[in-house]
N, C-alpha and C. Protein backbone atom coordinates (compact mmCIF):
# COMPACT_ATOMS: atom_id res chain seq x y z
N UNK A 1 -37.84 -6.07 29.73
CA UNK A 1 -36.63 -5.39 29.31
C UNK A 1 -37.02 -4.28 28.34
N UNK A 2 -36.92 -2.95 28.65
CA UNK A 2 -36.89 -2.18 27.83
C UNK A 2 -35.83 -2.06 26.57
N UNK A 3 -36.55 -1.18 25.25
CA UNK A 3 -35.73 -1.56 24.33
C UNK A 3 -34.19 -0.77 24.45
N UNK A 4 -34.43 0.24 25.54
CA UNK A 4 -32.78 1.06 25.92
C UNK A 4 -31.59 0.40 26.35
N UNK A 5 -32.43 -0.26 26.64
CA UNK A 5 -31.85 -2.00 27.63
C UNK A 5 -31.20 -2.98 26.93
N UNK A 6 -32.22 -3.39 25.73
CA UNK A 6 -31.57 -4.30 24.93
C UNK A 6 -30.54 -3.59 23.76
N UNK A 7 -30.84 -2.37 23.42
CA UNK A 7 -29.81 -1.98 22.56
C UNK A 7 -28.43 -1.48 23.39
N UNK A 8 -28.25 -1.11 24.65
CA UNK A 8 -27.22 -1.43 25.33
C UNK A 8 -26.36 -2.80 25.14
N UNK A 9 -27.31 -3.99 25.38
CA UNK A 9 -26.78 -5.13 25.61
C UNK A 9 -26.41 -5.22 24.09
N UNK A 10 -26.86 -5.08 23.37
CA UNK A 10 -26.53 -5.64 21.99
C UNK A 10 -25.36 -4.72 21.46
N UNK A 11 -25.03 -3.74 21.20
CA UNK A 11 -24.19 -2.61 21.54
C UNK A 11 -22.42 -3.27 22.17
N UNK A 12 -23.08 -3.79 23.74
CA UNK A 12 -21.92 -4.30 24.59
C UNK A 12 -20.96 -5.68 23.97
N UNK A 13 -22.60 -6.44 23.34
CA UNK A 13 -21.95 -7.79 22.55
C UNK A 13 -20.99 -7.30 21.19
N UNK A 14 -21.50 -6.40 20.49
CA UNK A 14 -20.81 -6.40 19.41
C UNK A 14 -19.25 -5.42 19.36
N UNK A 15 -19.38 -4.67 20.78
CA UNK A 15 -18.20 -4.50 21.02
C UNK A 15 -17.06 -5.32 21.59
N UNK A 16 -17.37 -6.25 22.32
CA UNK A 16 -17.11 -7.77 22.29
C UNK A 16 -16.57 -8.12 21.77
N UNK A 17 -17.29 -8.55 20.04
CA UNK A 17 -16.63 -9.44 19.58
C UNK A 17 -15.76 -8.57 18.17
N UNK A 18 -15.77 -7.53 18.55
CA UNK A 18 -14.89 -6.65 17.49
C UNK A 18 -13.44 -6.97 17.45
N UNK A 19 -12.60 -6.90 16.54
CA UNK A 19 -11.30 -7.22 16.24
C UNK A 19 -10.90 -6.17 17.62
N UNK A 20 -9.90 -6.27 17.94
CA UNK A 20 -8.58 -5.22 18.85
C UNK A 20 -7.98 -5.03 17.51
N UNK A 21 -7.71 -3.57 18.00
CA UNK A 21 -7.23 -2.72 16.95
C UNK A 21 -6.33 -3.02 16.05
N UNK A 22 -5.20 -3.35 16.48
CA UNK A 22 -4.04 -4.26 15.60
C UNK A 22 -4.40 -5.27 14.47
N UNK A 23 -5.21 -6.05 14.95
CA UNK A 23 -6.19 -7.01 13.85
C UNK A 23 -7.01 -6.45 13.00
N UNK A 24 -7.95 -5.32 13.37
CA UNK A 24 -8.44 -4.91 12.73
C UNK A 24 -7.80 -3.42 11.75
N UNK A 25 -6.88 -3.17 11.94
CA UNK A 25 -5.74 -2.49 10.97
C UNK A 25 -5.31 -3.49 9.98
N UNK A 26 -4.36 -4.71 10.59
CA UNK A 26 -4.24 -5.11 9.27
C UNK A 26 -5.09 -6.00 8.55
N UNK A 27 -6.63 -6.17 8.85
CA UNK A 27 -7.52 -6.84 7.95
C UNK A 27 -7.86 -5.81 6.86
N UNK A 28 -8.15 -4.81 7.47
CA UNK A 28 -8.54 -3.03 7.09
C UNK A 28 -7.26 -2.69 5.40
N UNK A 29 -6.40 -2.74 5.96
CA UNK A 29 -4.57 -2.54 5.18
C UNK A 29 -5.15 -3.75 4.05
N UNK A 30 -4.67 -4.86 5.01
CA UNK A 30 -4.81 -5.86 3.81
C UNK A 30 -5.91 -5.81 2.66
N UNK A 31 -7.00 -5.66 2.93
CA UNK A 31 -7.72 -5.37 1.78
C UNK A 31 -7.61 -4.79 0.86
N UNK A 32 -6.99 -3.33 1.36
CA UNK A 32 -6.54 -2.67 0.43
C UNK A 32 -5.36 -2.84 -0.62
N UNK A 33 -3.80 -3.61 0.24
CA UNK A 33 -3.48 -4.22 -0.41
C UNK A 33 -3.93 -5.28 -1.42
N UNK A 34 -4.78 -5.89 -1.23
CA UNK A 34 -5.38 -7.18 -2.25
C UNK A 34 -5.61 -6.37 -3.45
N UNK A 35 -6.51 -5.16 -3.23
CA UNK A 35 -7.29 -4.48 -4.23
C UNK A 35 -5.25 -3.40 -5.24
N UNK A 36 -5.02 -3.34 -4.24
CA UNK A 36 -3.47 -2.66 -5.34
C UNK A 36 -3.12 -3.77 -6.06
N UNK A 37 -2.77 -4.72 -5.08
CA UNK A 37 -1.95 -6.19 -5.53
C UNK A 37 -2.39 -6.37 -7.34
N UNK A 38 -4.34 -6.38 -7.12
CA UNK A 38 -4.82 -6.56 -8.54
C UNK A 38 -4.83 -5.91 -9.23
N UNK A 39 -4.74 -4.22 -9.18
CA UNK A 39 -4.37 -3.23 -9.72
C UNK A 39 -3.30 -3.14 -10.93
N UNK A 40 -1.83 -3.42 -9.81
CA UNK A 40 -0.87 -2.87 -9.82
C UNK A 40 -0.61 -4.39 -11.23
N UNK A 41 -1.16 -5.61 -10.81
CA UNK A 41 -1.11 -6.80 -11.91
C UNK A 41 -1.69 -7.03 -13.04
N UNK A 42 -2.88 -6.22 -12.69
CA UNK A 42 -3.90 -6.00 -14.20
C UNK A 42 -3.95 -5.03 -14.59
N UNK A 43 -4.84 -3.21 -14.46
CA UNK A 43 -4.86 -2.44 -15.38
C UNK A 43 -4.19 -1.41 -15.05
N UNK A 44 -3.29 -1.49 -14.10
CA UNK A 44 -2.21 -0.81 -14.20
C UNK A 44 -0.64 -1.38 -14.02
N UNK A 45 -0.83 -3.01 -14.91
CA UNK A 45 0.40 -3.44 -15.05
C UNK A 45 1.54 -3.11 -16.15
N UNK A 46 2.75 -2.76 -15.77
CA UNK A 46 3.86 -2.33 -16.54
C UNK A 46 3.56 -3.28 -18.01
N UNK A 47 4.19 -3.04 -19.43
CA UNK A 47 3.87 -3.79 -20.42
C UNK A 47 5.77 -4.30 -20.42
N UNK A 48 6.30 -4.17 -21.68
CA UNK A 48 7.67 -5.12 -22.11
C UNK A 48 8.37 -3.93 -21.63
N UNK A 49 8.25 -2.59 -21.19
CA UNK A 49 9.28 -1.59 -20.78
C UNK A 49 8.32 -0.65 -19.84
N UNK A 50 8.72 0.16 -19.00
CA UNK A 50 8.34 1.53 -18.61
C UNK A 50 8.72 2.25 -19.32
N UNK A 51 7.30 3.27 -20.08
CA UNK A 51 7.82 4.46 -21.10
C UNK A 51 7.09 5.52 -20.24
N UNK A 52 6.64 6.99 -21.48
CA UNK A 52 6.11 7.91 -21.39
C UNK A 52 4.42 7.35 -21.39
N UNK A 53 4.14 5.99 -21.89
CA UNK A 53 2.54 6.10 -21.91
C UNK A 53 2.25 5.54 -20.67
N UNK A 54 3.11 5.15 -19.61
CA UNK A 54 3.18 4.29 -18.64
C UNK A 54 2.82 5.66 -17.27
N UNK A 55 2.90 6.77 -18.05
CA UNK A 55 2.82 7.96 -16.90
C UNK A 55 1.38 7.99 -16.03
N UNK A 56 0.32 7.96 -16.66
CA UNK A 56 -0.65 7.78 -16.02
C UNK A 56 -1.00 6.82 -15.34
N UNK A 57 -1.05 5.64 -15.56
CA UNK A 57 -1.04 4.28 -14.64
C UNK A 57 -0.33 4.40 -13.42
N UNK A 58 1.20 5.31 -13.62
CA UNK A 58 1.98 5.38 -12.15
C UNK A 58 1.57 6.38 -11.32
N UNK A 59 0.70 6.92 -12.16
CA UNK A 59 0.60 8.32 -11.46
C UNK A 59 -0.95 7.78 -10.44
N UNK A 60 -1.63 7.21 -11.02
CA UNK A 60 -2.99 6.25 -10.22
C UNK A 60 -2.43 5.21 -9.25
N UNK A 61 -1.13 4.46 -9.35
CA UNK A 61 -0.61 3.60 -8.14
C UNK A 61 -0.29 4.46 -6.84
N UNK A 62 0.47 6.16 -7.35
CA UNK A 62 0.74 6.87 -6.66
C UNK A 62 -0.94 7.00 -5.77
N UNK A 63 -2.05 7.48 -6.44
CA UNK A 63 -3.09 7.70 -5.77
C UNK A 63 -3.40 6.31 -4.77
N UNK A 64 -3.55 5.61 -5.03
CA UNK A 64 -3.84 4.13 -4.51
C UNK A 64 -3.08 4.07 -3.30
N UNK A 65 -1.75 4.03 -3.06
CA UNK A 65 -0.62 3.94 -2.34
C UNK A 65 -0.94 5.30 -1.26
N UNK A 66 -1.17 6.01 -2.15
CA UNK A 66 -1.20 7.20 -1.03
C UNK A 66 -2.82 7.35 -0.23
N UNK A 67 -3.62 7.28 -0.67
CA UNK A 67 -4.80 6.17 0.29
C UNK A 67 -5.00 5.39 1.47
N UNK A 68 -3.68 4.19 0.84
CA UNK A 68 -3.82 2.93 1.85
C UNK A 68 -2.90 4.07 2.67
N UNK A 69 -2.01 4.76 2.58
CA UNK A 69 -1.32 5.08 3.72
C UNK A 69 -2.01 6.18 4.79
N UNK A 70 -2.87 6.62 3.85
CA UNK A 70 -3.98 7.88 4.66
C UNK A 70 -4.83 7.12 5.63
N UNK A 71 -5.19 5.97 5.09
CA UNK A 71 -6.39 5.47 5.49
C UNK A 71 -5.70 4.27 6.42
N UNK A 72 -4.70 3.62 6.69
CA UNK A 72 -4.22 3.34 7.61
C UNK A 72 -3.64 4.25 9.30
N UNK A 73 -3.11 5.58 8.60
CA UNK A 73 -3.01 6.30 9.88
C UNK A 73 -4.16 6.61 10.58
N UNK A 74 -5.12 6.64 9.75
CA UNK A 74 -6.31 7.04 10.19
C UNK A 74 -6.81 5.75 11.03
N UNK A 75 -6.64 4.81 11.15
CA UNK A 75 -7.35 3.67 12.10
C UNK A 75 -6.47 4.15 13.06
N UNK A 76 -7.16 3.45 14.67
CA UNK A 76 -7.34 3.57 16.08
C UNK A 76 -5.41 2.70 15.93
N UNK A 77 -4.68 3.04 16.88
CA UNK A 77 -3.23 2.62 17.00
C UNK A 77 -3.51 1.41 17.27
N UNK A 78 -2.57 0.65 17.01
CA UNK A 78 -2.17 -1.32 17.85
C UNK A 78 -1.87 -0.80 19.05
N UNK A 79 -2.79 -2.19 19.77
CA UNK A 79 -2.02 -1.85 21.04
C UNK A 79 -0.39 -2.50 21.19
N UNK A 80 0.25 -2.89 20.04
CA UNK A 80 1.32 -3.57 20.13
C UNK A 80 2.08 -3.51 18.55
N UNK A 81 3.30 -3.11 18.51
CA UNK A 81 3.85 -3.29 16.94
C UNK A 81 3.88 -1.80 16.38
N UNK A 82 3.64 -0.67 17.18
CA UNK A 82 3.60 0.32 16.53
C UNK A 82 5.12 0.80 15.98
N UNK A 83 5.92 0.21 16.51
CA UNK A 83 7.47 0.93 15.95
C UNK A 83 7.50 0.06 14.60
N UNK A 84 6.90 -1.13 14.25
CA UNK A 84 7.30 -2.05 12.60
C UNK A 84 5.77 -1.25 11.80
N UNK A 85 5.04 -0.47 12.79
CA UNK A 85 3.61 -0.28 11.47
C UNK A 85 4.42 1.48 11.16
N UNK A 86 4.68 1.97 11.88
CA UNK A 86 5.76 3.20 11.55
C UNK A 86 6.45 2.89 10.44
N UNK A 87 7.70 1.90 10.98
CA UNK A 87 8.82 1.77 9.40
C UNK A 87 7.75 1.10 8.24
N UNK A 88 6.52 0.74 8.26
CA UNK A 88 6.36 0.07 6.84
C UNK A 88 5.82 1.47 6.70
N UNK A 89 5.26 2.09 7.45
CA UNK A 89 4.40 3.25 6.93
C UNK A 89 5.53 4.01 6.15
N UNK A 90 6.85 4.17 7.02
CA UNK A 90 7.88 5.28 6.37
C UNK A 90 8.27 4.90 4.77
N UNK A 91 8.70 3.23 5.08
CA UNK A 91 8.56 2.48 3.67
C UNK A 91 7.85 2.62 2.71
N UNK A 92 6.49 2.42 2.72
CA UNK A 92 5.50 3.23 1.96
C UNK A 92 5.49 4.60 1.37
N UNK A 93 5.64 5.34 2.41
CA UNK A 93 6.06 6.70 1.94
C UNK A 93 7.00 6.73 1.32
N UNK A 94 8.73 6.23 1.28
CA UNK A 94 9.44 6.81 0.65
C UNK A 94 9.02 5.45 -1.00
N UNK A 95 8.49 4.88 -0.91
CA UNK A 95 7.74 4.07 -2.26
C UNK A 95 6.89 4.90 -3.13
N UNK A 96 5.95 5.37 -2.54
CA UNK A 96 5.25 6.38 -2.94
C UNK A 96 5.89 7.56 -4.15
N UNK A 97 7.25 8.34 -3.12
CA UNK A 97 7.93 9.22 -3.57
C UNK A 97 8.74 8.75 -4.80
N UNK A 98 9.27 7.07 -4.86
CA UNK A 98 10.14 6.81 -5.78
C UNK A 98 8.99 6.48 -6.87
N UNK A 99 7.56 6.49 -6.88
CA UNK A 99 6.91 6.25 -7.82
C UNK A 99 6.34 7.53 -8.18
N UNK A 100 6.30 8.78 -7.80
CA UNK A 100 6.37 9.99 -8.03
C UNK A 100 7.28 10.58 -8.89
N UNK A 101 8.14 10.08 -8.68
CA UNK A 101 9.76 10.45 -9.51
C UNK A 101 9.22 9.92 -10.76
N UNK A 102 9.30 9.24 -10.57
CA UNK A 102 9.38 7.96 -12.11
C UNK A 102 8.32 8.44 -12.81
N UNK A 103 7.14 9.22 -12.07
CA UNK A 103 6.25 9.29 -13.19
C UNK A 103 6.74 10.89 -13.61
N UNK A 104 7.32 11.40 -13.07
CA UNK A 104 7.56 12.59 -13.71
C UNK A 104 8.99 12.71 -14.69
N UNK A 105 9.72 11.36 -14.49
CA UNK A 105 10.64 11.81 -15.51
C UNK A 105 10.20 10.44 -16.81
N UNK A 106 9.10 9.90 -16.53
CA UNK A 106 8.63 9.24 -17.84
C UNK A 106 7.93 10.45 -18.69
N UNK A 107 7.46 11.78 -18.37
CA UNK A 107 7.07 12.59 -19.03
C UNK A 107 8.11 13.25 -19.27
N UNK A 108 9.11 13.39 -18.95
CA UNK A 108 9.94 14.41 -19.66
C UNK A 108 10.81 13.41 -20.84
N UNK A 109 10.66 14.71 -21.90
CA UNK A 109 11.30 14.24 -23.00
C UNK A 109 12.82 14.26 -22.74
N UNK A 110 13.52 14.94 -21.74
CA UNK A 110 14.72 15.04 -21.67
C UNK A 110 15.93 14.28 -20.64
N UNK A 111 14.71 13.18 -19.85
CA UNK A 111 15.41 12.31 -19.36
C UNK A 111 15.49 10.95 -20.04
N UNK A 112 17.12 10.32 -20.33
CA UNK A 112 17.33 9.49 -20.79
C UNK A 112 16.51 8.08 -20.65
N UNK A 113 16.59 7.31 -21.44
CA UNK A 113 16.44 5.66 -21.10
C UNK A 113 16.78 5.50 -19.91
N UNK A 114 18.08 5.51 -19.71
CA UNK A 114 19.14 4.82 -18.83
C UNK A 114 18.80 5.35 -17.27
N UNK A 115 18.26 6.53 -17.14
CA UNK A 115 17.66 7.03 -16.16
C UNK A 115 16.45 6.36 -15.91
N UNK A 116 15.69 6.40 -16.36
CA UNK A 116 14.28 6.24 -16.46
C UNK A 116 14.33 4.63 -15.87
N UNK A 117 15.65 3.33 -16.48
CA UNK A 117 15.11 2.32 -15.81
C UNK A 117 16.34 2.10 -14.50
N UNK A 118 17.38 3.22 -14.47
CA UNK A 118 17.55 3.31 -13.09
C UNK A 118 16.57 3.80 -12.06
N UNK A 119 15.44 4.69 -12.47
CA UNK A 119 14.09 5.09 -11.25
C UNK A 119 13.25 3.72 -11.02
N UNK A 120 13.55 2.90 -12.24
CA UNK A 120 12.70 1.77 -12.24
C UNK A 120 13.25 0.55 -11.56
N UNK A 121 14.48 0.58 -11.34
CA UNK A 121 15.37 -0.44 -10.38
C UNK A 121 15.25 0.16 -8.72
N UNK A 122 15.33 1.70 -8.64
CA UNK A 122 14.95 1.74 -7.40
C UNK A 122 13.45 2.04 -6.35
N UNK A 123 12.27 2.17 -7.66
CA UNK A 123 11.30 1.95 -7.08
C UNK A 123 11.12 0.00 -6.85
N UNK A 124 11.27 -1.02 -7.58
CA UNK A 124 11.40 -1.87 -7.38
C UNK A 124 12.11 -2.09 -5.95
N UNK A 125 13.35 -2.34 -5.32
CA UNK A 125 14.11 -2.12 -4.10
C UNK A 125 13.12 -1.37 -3.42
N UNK A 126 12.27 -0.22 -3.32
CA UNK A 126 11.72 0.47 -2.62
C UNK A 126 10.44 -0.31 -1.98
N UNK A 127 9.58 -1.27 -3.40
CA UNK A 127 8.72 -1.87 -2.74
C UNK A 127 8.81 -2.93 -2.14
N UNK A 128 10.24 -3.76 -2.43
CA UNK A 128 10.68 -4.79 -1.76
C UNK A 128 10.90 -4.47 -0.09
N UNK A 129 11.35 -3.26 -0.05
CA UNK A 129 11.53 -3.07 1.22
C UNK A 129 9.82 -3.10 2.17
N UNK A 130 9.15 -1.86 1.70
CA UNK A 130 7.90 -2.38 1.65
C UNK A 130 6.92 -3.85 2.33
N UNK A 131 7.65 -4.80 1.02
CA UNK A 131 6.25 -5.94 1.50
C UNK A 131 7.60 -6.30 3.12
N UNK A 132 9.11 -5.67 3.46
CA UNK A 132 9.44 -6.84 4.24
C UNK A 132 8.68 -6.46 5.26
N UNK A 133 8.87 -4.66 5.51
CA UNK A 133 8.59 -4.01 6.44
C UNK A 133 6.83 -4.39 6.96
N UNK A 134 6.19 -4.60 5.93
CA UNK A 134 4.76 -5.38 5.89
C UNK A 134 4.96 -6.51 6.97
N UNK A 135 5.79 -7.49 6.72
CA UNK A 135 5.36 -8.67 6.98
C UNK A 135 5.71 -8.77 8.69
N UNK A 136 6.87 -7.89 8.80
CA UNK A 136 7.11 -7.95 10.38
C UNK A 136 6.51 -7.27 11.39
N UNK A 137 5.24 -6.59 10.51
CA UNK A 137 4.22 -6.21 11.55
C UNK A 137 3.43 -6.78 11.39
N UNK A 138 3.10 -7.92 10.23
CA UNK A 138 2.09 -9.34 10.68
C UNK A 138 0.69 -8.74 9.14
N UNK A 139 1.06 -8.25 8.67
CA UNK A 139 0.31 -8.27 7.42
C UNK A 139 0.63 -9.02 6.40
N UNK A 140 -0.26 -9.72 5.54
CA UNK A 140 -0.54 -10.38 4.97
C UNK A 140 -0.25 -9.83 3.31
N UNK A 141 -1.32 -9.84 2.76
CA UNK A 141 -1.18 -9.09 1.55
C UNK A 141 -0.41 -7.82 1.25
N UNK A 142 -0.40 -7.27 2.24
CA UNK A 142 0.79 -5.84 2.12
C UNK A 142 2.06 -6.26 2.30
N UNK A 143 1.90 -7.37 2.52
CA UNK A 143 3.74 -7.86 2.19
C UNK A 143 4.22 -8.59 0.97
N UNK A 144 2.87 -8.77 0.26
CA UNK A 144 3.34 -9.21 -1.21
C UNK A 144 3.05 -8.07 -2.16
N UNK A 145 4.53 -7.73 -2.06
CA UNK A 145 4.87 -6.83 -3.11
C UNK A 145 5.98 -6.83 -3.78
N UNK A 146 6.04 -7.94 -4.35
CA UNK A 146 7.30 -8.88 -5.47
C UNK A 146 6.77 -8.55 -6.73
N UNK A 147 5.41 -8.52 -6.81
CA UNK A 147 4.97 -7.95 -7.88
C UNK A 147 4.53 -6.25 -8.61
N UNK A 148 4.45 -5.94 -7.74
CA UNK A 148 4.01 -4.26 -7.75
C UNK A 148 5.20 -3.97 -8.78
N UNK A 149 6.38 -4.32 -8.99
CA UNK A 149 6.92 -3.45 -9.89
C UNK A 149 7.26 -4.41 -11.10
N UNK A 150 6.96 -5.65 -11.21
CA UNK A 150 7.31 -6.68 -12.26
C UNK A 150 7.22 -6.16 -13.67
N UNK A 151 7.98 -6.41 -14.26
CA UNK A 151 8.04 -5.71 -15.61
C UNK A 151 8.23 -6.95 -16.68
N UNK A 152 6.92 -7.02 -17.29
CA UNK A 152 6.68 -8.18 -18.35
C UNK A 152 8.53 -8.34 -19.26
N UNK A 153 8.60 -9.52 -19.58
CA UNK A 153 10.12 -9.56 -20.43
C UNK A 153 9.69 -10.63 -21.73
């Protein structure tokens, strides 16, 4: 057996036993989720309020978030589930945007309290939607997102 031969065959096996795409998206996703999950719980967890020093931390979930969503379109399609990996994706995105907001009116001096934890009630709702839209396309860790916006009390 030549060695053109055996690296064919070996080649053929490990395409074999490779995930199908769908599986291997959300093992791919999920990881990444795990790595926000710990993020978003440890050094970039909310303290007793969302303020102005809270701007940078949201502004790095924004980077994180906007990643997993780059780097998910970017994998090979499911062959199955693409209309629920769409809405979590859209979900994501408009999460993204409500954590965009929030970090720009925690820097302004001229938006109220009362604003600031109404952006914070609807990025919460935003990621809830999120982990559901997660879970009904069969991901795991990207559907726990009960915590992503928990705010110590």
């Amino acid at each position: 057996m030549t060695k053109t031969t055996l690296a064919g065959i070996v080649l053929l096996l490990l395409a074999g036993c490779s995930a199908p795409p769908r599986q291997a998206l959300i093992e791919s996703a999920d990881e990444k989720c795990r790595v926000i999950g710990e993020r978003f719980a440890g050094d970039l967890a909310y303290g007793d309020g969302i303020g102005a020093d809270d701007s940078p931390g949201i502004r790095e979930r924004v980077a994180l978030l906007k990643d997993l969503h780059d780097h998910t379109r970017q994998m090979p399609r499911p062959e199955t589930g693409q209309a629920e990996l769409n809405d979590w994706l859209t979900k994501l995105a408009a999460y993204t945007a409500d954590l965009r907001k929030m970090a720009g009116m925690m820097e302004s001096p001229q938006v109220a309290d009362i604003i600031r934890v109404m952006q914070a009630g609807i990025a919460m709702e935003s990621a809830k939607a999120v982990g559901q839209a997660a879970r009904r396309f069969g991901f795991k860790d990207c559907a726990r997102t009960e915590t992503w916006e928990h705010i110590a009390s």
